[in-house]
N, C-alpha and C. Protein backbone atom coordinates (compact mmCIF):
# COMPACT_ATOMS: atom_id res chain seq x y z
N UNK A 1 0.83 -1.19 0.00
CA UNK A 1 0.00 0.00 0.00
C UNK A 1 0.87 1.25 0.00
N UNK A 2 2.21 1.37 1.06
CA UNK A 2 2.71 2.28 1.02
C UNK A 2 3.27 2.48 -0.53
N UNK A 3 3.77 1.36 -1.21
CA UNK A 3 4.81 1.62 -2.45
C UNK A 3 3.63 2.23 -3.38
N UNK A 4 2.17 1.59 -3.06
CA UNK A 4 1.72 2.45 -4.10
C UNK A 4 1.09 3.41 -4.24
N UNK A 5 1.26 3.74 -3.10
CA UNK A 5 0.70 5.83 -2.47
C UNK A 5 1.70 6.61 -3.19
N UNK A 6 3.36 6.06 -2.77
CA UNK A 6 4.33 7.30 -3.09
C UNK A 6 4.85 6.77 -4.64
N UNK A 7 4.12 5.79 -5.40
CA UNK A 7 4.26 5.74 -6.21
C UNK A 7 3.09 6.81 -7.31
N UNK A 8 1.54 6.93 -6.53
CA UNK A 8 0.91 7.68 -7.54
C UNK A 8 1.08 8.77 -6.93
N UNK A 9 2.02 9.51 -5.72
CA UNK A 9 2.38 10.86 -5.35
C UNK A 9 3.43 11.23 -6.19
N UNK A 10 4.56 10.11 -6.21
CA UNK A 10 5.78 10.65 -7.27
C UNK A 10 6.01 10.78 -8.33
N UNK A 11 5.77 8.81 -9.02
CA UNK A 11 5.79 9.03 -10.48
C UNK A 11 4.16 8.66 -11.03
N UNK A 12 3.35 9.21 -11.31
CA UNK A 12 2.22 8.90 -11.52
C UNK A 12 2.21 8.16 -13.31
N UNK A 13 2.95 8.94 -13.58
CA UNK A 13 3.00 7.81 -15.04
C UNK A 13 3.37 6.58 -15.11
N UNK A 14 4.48 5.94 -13.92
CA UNK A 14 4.53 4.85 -13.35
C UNK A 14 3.11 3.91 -12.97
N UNK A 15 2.66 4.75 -11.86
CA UNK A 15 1.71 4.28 -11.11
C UNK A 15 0.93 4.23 -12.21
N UNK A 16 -0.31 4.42 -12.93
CA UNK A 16 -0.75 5.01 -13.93
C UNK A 16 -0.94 3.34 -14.69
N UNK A 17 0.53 3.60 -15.27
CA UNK A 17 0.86 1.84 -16.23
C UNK A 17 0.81 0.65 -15.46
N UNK A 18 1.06 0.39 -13.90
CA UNK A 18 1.63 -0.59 -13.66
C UNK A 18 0.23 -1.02 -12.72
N UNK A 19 -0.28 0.29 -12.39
CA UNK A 19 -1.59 -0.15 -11.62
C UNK A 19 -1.56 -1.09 -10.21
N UNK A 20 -2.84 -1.89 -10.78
CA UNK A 20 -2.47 -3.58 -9.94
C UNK A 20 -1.82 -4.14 -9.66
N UNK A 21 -0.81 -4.14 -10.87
CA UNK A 21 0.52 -5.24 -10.48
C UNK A 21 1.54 -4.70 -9.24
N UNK A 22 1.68 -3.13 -9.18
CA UNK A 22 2.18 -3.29 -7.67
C UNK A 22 2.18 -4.26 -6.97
N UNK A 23 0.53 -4.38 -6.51
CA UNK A 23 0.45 -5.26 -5.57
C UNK A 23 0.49 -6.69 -5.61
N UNK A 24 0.46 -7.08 -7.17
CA UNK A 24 0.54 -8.50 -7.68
C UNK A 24 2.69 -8.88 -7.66
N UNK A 25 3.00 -7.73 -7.40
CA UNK A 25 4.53 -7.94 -7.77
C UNK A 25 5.26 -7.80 -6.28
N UNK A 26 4.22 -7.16 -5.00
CA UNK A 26 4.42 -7.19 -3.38
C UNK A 26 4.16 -9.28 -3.25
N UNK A 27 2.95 -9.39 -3.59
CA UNK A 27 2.75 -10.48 -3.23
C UNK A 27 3.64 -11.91 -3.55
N UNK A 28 3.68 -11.32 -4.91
CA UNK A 28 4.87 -12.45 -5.46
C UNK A 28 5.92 -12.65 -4.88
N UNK A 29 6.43 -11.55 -4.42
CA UNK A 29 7.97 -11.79 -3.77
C UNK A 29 7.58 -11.79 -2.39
N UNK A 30 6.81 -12.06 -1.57
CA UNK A 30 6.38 -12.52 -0.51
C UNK A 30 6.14 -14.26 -0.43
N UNK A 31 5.57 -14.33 -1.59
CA UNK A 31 5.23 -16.24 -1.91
C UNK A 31 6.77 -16.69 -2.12
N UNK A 32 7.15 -15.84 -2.85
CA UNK A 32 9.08 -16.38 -2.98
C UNK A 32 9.94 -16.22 -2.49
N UNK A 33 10.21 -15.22 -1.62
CA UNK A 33 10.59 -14.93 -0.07
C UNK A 33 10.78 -15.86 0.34
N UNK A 34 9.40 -16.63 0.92
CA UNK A 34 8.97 -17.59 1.78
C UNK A 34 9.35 -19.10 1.08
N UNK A 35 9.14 -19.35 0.21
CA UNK A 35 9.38 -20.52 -0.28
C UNK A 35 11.39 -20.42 -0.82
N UNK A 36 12.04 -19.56 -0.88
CA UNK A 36 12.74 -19.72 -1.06
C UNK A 36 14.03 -19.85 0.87
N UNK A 37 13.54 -19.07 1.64
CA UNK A 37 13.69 -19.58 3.04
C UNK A 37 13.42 -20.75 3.47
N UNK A 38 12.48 -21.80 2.91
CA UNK A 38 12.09 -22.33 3.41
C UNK A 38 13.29 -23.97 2.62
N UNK A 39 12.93 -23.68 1.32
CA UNK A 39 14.60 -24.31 0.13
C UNK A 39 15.92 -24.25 0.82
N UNK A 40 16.05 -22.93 1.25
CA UNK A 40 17.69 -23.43 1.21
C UNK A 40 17.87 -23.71 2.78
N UNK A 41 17.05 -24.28 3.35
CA UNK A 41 17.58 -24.80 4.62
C UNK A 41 16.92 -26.57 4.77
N UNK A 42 16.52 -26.53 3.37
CA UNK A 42 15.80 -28.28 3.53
C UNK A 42 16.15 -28.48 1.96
N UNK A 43 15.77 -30.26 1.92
CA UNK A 43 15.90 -30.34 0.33
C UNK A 43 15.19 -30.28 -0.40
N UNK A 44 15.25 -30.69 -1.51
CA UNK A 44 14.74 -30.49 -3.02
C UNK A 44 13.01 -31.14 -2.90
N UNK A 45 12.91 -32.58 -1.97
CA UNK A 45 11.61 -33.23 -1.73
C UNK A 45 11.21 -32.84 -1.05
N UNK A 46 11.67 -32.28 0.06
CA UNK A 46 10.62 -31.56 1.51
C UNK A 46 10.49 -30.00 0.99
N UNK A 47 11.31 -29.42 -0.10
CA UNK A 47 11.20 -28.21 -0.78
C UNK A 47 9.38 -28.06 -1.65
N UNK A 48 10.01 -29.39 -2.13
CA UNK A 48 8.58 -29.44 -3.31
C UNK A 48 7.26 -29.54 -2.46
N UNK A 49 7.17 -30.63 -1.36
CA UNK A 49 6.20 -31.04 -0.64
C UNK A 49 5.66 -29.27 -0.05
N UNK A 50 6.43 -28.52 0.70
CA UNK A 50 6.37 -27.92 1.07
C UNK A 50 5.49 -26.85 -0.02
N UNK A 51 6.14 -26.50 -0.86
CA UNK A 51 5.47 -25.62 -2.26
C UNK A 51 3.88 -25.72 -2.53
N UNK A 52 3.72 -27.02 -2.71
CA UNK A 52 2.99 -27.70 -3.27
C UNK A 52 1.56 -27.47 -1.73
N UNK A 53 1.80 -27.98 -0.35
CA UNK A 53 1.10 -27.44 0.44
C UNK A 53 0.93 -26.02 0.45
N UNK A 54 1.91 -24.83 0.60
CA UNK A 54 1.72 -23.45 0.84
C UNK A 54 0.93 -23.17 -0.86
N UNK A 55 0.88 -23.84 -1.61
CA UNK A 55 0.44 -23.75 -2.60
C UNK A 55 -1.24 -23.49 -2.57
N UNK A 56 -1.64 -25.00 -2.57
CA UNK A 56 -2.91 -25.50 -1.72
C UNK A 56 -3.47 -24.73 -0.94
N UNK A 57 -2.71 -24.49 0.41
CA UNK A 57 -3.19 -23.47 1.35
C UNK A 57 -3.61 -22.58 1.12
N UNK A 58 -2.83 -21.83 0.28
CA UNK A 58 -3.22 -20.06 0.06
C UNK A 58 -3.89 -20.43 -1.05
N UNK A 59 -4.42 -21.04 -2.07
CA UNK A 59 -5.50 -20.93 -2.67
C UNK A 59 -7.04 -21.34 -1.40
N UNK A 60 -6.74 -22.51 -1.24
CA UNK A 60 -8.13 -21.94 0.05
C UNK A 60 -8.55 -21.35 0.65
N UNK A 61 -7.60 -20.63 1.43
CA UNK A 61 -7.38 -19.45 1.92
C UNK A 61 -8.32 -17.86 1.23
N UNK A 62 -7.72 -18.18 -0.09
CA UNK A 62 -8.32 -16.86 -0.84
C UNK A 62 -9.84 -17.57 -1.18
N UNK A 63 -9.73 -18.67 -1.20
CA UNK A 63 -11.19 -19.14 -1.96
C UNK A 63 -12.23 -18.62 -1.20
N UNK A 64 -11.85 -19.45 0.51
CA UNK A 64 -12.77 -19.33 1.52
C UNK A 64 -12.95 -17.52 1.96
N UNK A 65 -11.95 -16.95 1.66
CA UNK A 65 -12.24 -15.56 2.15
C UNK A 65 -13.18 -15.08 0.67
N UNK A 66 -13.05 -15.12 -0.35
CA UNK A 66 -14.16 -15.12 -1.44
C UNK A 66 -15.41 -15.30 -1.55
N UNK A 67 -15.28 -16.56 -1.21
CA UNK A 67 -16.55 -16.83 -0.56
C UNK A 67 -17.85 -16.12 0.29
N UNK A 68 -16.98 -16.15 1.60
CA UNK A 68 -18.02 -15.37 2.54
C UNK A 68 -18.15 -14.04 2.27
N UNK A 69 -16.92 -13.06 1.44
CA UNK A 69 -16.86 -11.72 0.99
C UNK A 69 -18.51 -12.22 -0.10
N UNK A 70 -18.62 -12.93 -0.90
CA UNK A 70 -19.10 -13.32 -2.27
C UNK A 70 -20.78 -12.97 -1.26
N UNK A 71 -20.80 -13.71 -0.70
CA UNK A 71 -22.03 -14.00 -0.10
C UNK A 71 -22.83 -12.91 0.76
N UNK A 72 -21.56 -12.73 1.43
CA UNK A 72 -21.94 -11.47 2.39
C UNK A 72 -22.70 -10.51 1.89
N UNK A 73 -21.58 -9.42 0.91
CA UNK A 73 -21.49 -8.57 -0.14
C UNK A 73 -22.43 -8.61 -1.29
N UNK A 74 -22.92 -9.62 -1.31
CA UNK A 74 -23.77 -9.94 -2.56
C UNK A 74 -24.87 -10.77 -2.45
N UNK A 75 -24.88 -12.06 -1.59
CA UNK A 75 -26.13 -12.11 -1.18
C UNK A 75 -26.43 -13.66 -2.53
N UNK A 76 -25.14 -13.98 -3.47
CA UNK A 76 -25.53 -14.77 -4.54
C UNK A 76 -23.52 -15.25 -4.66
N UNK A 77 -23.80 -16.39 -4.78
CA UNK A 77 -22.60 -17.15 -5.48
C UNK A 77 -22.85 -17.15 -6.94
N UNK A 78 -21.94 -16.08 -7.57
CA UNK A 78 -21.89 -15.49 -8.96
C UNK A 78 -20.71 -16.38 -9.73
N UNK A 79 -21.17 -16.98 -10.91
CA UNK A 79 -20.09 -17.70 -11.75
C UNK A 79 -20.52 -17.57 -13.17
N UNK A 80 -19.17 -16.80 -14.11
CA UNK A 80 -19.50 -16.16 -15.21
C UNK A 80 -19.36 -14.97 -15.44
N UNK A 81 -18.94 -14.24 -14.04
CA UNK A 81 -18.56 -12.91 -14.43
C UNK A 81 -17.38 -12.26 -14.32
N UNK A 82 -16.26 -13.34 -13.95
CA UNK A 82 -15.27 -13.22 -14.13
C UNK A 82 -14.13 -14.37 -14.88
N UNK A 83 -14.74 -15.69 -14.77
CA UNK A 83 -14.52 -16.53 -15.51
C UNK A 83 -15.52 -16.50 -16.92
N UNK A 84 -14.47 -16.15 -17.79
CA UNK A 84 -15.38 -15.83 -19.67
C UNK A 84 -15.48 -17.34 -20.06
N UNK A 85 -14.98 -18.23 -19.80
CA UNK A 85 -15.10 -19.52 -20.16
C UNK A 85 -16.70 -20.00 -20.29
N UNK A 86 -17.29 -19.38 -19.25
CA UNK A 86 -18.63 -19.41 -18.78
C UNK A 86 -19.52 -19.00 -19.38
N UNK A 87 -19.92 -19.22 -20.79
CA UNK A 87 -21.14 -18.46 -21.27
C UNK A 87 -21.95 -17.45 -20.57
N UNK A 88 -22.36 -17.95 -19.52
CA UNK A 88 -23.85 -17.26 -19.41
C UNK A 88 -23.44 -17.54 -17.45
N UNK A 89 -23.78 -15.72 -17.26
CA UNK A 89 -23.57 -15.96 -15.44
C UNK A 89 -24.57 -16.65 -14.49
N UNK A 90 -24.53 -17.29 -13.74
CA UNK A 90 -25.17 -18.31 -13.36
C UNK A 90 -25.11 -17.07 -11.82
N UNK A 91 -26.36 -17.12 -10.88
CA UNK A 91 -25.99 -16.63 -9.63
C UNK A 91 -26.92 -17.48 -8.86
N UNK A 92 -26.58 -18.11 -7.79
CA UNK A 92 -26.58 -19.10 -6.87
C UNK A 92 -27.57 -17.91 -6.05
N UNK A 93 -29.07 -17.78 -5.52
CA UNK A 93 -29.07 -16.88 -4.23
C UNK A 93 -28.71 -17.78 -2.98
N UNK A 94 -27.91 -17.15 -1.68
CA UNK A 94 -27.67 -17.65 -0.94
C UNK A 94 -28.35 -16.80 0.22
N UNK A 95 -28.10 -15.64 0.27
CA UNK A 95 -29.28 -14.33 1.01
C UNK A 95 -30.26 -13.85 0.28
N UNK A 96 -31.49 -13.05 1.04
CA UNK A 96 -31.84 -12.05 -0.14
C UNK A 96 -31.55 -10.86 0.05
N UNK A 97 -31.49 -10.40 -0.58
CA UNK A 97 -30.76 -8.61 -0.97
C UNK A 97 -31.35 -7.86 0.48
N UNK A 98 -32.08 -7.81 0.92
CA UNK A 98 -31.81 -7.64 2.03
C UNK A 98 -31.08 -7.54 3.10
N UNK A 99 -30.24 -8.34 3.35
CA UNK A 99 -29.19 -9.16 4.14
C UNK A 99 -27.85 -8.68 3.45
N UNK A 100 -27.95 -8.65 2.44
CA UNK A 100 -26.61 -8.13 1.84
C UNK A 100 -25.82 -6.79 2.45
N UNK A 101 -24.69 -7.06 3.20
CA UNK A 101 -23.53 -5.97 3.54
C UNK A 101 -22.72 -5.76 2.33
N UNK A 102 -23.17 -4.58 1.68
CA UNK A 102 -22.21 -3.86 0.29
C UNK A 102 -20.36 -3.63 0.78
N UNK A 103 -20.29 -3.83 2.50
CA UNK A 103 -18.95 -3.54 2.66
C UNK A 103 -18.17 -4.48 2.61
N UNK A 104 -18.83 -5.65 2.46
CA UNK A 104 -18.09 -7.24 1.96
C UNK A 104 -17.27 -6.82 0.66
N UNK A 105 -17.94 -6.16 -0.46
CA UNK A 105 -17.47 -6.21 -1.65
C UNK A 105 -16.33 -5.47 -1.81
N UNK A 106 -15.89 -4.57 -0.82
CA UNK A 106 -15.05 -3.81 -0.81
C UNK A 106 -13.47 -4.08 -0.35
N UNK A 107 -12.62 -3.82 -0.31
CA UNK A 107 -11.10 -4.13 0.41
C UNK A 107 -11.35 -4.10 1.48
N UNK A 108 -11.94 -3.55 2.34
CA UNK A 108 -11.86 -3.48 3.57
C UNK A 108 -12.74 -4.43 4.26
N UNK A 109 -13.89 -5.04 3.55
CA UNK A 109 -14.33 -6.50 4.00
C UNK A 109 -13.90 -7.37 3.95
N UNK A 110 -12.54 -7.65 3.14
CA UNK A 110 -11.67 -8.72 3.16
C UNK A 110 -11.07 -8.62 4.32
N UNK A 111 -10.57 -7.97 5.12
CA UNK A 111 -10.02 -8.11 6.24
C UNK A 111 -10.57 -8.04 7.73
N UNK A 112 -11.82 -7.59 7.39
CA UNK A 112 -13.29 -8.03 8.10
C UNK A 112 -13.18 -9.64 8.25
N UNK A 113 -13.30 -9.93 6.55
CA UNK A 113 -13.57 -11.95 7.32
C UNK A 113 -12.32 -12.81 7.41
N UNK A 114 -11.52 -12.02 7.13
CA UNK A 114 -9.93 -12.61 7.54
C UNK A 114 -10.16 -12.84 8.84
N UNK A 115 -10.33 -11.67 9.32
CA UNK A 115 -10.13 -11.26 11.21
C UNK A 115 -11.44 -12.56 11.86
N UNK A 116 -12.42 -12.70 10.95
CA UNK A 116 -13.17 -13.19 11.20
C UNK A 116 -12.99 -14.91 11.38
N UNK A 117 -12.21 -15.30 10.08
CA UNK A 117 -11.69 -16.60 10.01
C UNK A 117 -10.84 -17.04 11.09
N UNK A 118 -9.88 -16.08 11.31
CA UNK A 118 -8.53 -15.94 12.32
C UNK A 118 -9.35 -16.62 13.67
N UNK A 119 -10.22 -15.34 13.82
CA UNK A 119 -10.94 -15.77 15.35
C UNK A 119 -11.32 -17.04 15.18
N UNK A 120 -12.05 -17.49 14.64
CA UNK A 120 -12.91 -18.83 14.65
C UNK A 120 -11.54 -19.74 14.32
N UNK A 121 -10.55 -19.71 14.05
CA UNK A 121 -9.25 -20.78 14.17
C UNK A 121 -9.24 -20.83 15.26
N UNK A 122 -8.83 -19.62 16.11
CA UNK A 122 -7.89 -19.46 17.40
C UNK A 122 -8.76 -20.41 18.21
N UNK A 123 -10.45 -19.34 17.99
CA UNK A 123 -11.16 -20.24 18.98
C UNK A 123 -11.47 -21.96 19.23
N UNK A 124 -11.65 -22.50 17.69
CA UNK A 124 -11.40 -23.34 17.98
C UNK A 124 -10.28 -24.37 18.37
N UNK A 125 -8.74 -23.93 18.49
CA UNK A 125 -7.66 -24.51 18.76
C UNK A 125 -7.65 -24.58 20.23
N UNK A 126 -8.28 -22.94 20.98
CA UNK A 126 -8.07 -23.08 22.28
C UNK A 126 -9.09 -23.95 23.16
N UNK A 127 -9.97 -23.98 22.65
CA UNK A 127 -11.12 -24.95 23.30
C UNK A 127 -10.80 -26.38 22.48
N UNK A 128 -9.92 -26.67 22.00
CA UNK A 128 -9.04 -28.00 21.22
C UNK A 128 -8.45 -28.32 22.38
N UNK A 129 -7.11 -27.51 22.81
CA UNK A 129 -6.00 -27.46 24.30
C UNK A 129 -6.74 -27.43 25.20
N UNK A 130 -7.56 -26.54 25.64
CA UNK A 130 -9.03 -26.85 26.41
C UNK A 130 -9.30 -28.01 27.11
N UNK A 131 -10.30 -28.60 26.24
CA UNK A 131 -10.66 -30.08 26.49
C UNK A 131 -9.16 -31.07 26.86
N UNK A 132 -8.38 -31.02 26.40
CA UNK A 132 -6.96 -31.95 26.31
C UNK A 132 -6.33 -31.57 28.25
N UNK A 133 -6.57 -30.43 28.14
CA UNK A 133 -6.05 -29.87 29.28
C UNK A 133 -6.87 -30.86 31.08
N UNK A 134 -8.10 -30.70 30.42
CA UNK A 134 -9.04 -31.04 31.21
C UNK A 134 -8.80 -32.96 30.81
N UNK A 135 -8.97 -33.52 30.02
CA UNK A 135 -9.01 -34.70 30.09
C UNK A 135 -7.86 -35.02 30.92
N UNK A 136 -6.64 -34.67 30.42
CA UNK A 136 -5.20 -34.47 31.36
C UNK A 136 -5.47 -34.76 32.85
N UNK A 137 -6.05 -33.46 33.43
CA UNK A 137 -6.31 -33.35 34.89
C UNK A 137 -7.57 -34.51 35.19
N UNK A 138 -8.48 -35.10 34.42
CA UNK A 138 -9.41 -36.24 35.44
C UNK A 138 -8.69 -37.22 34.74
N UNK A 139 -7.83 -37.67 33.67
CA UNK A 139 -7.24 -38.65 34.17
C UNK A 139 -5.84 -39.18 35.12
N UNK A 140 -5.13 -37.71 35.45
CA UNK A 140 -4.53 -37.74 36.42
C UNK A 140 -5.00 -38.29 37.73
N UNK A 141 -6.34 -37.35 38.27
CA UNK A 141 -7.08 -37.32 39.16
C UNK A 141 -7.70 -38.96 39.61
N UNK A 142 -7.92 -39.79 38.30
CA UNK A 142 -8.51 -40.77 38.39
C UNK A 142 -7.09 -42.17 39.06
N UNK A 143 -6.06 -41.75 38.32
CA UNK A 143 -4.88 -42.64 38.74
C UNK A 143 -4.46 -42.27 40.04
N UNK A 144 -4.85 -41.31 40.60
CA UNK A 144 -4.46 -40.83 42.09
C UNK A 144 -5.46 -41.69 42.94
N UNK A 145 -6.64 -41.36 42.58
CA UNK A 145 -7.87 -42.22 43.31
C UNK A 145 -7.52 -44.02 42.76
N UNK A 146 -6.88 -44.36 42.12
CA UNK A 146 -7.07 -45.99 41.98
C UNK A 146 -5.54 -46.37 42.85
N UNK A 147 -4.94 -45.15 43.00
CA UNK A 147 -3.32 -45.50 43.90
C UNK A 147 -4.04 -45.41 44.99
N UNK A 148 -4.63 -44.64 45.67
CA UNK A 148 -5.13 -44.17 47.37
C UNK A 148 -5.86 -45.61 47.17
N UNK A 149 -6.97 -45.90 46.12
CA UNK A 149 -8.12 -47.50 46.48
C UNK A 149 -7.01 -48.63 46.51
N UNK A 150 -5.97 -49.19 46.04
CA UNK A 150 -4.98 -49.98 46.17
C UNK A 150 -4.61 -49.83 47.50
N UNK A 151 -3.74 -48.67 47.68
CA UNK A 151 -3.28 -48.68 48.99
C UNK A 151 -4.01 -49.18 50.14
N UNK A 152 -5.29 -48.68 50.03
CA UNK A 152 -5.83 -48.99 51.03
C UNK A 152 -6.38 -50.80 51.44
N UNK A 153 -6.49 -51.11 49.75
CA UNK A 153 -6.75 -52.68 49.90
C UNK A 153 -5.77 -53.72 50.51
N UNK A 154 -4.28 -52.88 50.58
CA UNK A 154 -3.09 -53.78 51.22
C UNK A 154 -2.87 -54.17 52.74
């Protein structure tokens, strides 16, 4: 965001041509950044495996945040209006227009259901450790009580 503020403050004929891809050319070298940190300290098979998951991942990632932006924002799972392959746009209603938040459709609802996704991970990991925590302590609790019922049977 910053490169491309002082890019349409400085060179605007820059900014102007290159547009989008700023941010398509931030991201890239963020995916290769990362995958290339991740190469030169492992090999060539745990390199690929690795690729191939962060691959996977971040397409779901964007899918699922699409999604609920798609739905939210719009109220219809739309196919055909950005894939041309598609003759004819097909729209799924999933709300009715009613229900529809127009701030889904925007940049700033993407990070609405990011924050949104995030939470619902965390939450469910900590009530994951949670339960584990607790099974932990009554089956501790339970081997204490079958040592004290032994003891006492001797």
């Amino acid at each position: 965001t910053m490169v491309k503020m002082l890019a349409n403050a400085f060179l605007p004929e820059l900014y102007s041509t290159l547009g989008v891809f700023i941010s398509l050319i931030v991201v890239n070298c963020i995916v290769l950044g990362r995958a290339e940190a991740y190469a030169s300290k492992h090999g060539p098979v745990a390199s690929l495996v690795d690729a191939l998951g962060m691959g996977i991942g971040y397409t779901l990632a964007l899918l699922s945040i699409a999604l609920f932006r798609e739905v939210l924002g719009t109220g219809y799972i739309t196919f055909g209006k950005i894939f041309t392959f598609i003759p004819t746009i097909i729209q799924i209603p999933i709300l009715t227009k009613a229900y529809a938040i127009k701030l889904f459709t925007m940049p700033s609802g993407a990070f609405i259901v990011f924050a949104v996704i995030l939470a619902s991970i965390t939450a469910f990991t900590n009530a994951k450790k949670k339960r584990k925590a607790v099974n932990e302590r009554i089956a501790k609790q339970k081997a204490l009580e079958a040592q004290k019922a032994e003891g006492g049977n001797k």
